[in-house]
C-alpha atoms as a PDB file:
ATOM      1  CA  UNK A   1      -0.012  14.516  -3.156  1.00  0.00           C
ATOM      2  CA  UNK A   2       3.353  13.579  -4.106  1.00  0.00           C
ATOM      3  CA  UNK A   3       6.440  14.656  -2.746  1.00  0.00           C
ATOM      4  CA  UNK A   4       9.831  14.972  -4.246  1.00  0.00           C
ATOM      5  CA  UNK A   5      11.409  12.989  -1.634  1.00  0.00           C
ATOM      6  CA  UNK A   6      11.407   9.076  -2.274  1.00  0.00           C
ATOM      7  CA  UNK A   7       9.671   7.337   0.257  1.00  0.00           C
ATOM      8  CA  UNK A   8      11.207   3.631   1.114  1.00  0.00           C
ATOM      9  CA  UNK A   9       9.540   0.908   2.244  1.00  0.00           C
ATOM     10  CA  UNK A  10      10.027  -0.362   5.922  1.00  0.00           C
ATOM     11  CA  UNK A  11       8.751  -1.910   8.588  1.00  0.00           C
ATOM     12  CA  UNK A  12       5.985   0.530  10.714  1.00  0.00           C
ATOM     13  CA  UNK A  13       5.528   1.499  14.446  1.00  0.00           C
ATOM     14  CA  UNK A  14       2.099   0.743  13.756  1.00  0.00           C
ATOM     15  CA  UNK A  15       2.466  -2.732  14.172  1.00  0.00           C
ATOM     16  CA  UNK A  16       0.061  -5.805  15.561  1.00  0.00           C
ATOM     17  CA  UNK A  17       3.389  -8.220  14.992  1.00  0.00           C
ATOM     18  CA  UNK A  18       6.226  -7.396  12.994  1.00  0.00           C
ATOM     19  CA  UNK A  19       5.196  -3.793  11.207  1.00  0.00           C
ATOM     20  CA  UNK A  20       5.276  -5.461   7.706  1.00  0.00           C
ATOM     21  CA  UNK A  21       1.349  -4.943   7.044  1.00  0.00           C
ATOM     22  CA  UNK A  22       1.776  -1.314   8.529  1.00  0.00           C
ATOM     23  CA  UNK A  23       4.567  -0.396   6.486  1.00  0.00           C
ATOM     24  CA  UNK A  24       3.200  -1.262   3.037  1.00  0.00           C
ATOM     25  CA  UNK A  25       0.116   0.612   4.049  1.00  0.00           C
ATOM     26  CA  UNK A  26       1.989   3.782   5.300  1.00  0.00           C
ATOM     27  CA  UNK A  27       4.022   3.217   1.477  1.00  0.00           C
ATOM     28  CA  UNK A  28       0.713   3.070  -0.338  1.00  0.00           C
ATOM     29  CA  UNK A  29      -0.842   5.628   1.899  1.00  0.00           C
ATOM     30  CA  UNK A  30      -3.849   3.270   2.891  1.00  0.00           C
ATOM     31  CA  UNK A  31      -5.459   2.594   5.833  1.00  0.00           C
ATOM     32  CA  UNK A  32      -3.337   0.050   8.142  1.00  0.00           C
ATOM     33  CA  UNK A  33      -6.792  -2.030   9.019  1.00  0.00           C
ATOM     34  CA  UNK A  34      -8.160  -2.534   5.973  1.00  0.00           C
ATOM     35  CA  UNK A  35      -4.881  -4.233   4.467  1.00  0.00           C
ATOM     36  CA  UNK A  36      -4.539  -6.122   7.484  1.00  0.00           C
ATOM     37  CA  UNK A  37      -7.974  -7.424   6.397  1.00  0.00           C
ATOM     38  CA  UNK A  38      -7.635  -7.792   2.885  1.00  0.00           C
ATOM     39  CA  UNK A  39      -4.894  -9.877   3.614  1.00  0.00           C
ATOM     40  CA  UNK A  40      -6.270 -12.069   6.462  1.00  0.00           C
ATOM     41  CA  UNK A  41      -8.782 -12.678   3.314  1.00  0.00           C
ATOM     42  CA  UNK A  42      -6.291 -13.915   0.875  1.00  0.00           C
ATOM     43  CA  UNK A  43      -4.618 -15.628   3.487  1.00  0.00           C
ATOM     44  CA  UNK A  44      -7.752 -17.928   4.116  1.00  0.00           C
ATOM     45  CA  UNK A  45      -8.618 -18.386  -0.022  1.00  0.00           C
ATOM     46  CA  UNK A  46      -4.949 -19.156  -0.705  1.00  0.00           C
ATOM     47  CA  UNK A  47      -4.871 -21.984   2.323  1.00  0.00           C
ATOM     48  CA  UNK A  48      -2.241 -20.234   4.317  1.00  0.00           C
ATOM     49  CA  UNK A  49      -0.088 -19.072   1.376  1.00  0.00           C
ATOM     50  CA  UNK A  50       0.475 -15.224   2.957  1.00  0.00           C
ATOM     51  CA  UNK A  51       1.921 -16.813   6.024  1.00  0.00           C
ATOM     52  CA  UNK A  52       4.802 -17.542   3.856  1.00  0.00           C
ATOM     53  CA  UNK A  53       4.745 -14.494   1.325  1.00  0.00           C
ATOM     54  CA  UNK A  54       4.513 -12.365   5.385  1.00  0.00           C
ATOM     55  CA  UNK A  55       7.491 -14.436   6.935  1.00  0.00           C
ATOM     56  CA  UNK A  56       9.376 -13.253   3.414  1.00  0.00           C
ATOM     57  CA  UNK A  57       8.612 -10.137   3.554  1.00  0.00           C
ATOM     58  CA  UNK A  58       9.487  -9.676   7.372  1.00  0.00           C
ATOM     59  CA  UNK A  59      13.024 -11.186   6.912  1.00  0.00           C
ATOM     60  CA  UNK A  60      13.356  -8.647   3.612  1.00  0.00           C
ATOM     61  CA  UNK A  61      11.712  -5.450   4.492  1.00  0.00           C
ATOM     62  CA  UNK A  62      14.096  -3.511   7.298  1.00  0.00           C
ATOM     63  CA  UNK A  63      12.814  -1.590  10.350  1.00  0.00           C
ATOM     64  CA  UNK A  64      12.830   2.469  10.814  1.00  0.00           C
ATOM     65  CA  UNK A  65      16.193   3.344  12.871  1.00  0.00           C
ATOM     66  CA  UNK A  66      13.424   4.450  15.569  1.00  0.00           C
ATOM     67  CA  UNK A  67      11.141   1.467  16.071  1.00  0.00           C
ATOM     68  CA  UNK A  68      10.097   0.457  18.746  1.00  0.00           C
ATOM     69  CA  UNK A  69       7.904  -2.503  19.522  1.00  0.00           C
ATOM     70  CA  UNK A  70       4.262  -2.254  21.686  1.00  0.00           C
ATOM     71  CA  UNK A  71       6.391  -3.356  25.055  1.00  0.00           C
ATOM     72  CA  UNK A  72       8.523  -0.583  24.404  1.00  0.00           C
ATOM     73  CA  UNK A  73       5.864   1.638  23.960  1.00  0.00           C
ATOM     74  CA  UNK A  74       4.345   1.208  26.495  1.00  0.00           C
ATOM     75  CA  UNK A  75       7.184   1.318  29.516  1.00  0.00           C
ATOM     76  CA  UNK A  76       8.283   4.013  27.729  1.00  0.00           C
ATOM     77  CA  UNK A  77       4.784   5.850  28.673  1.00  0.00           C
ATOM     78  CA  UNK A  78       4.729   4.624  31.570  1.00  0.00           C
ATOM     79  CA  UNK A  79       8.051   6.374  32.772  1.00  0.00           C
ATOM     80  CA  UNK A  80       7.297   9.954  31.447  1.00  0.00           C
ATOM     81  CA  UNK A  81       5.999  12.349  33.983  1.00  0.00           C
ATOM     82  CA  UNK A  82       2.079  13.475  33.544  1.00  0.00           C
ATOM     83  CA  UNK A  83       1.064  15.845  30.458  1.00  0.00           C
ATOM     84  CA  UNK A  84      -1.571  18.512  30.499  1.00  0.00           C
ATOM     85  CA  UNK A  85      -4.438  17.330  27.641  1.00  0.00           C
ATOM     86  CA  UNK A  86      -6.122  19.578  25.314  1.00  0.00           C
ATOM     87  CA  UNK A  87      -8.644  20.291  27.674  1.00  0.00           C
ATOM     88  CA  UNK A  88      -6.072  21.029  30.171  1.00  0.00           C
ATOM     89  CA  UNK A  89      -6.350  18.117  32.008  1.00  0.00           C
ATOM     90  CA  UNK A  90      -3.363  15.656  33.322  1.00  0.00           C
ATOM     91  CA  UNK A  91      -2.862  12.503  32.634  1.00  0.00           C
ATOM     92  CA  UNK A  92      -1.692  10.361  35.771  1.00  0.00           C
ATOM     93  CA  UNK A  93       0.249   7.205  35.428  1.00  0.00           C
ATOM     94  CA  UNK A  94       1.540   4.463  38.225  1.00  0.00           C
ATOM     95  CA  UNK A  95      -0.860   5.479  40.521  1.00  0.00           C
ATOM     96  CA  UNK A  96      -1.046   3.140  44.074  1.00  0.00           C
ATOM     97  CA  UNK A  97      -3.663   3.018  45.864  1.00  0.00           C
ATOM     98  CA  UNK A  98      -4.585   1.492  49.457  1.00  0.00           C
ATOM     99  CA  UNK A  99      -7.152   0.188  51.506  1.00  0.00           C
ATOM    100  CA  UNK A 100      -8.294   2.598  54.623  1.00  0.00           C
ATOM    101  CA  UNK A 101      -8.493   0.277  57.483  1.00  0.00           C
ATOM    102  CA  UNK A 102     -11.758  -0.384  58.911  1.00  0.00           C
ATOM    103  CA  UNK A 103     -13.153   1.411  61.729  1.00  0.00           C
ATOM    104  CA  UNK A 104     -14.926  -0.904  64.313  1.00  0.00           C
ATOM    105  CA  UNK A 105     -17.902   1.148  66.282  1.00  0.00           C
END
């Protein structure tokens, strides 16, 4: 399905480093893992060339306006208040818990 709209190439939120890999897979609608293996695979035949060709295209391709890295992700979910599930179940985050003391018969 194509869309009128033309569809740029940048870096993705679904990121293991820098959201390079991610973002040519969201361009070419592919699965994210599967590039990231096809290219640790040419990586290893070429000796190490797509360390270079990746470092390129990191310094070349630009981020979304919205992205976020995985540290921001994470206190980002960290700080919002529990959210029913869709089996109407909460989620609870930060919980602290302590020891009871020990009772001594």
């Amino acid at each position: 399905m194509k869309s009128n709209t033309k569809q740029k190439l940048t870096k993705s939120n679904n990121r293991v480093f820098a959201g390079v890999l991610g973002g040519i897979a969201e361009y070419l609608n592919w699965n994210a893992n599967v590039l990231r293996v096809l290219y640790v695979i040419l990586t290893l035949i070429t000796h190490g060339f797509g360390l270079l060709v990746y470092l390129l295209l990191m310094t070349i391709i630009p981020s979304k306006p919205e992205n976020t890295g995985f540290f921001e992700q994470m206190r980002q979910s960290a700080s919002q208040p529990a959210q029913p599930t869709k089996h109407g179940r909460k989620e609870i985050h930060n919980v602290h818990e302590e020891d009871e003391p020990r009772h001594q018969d």
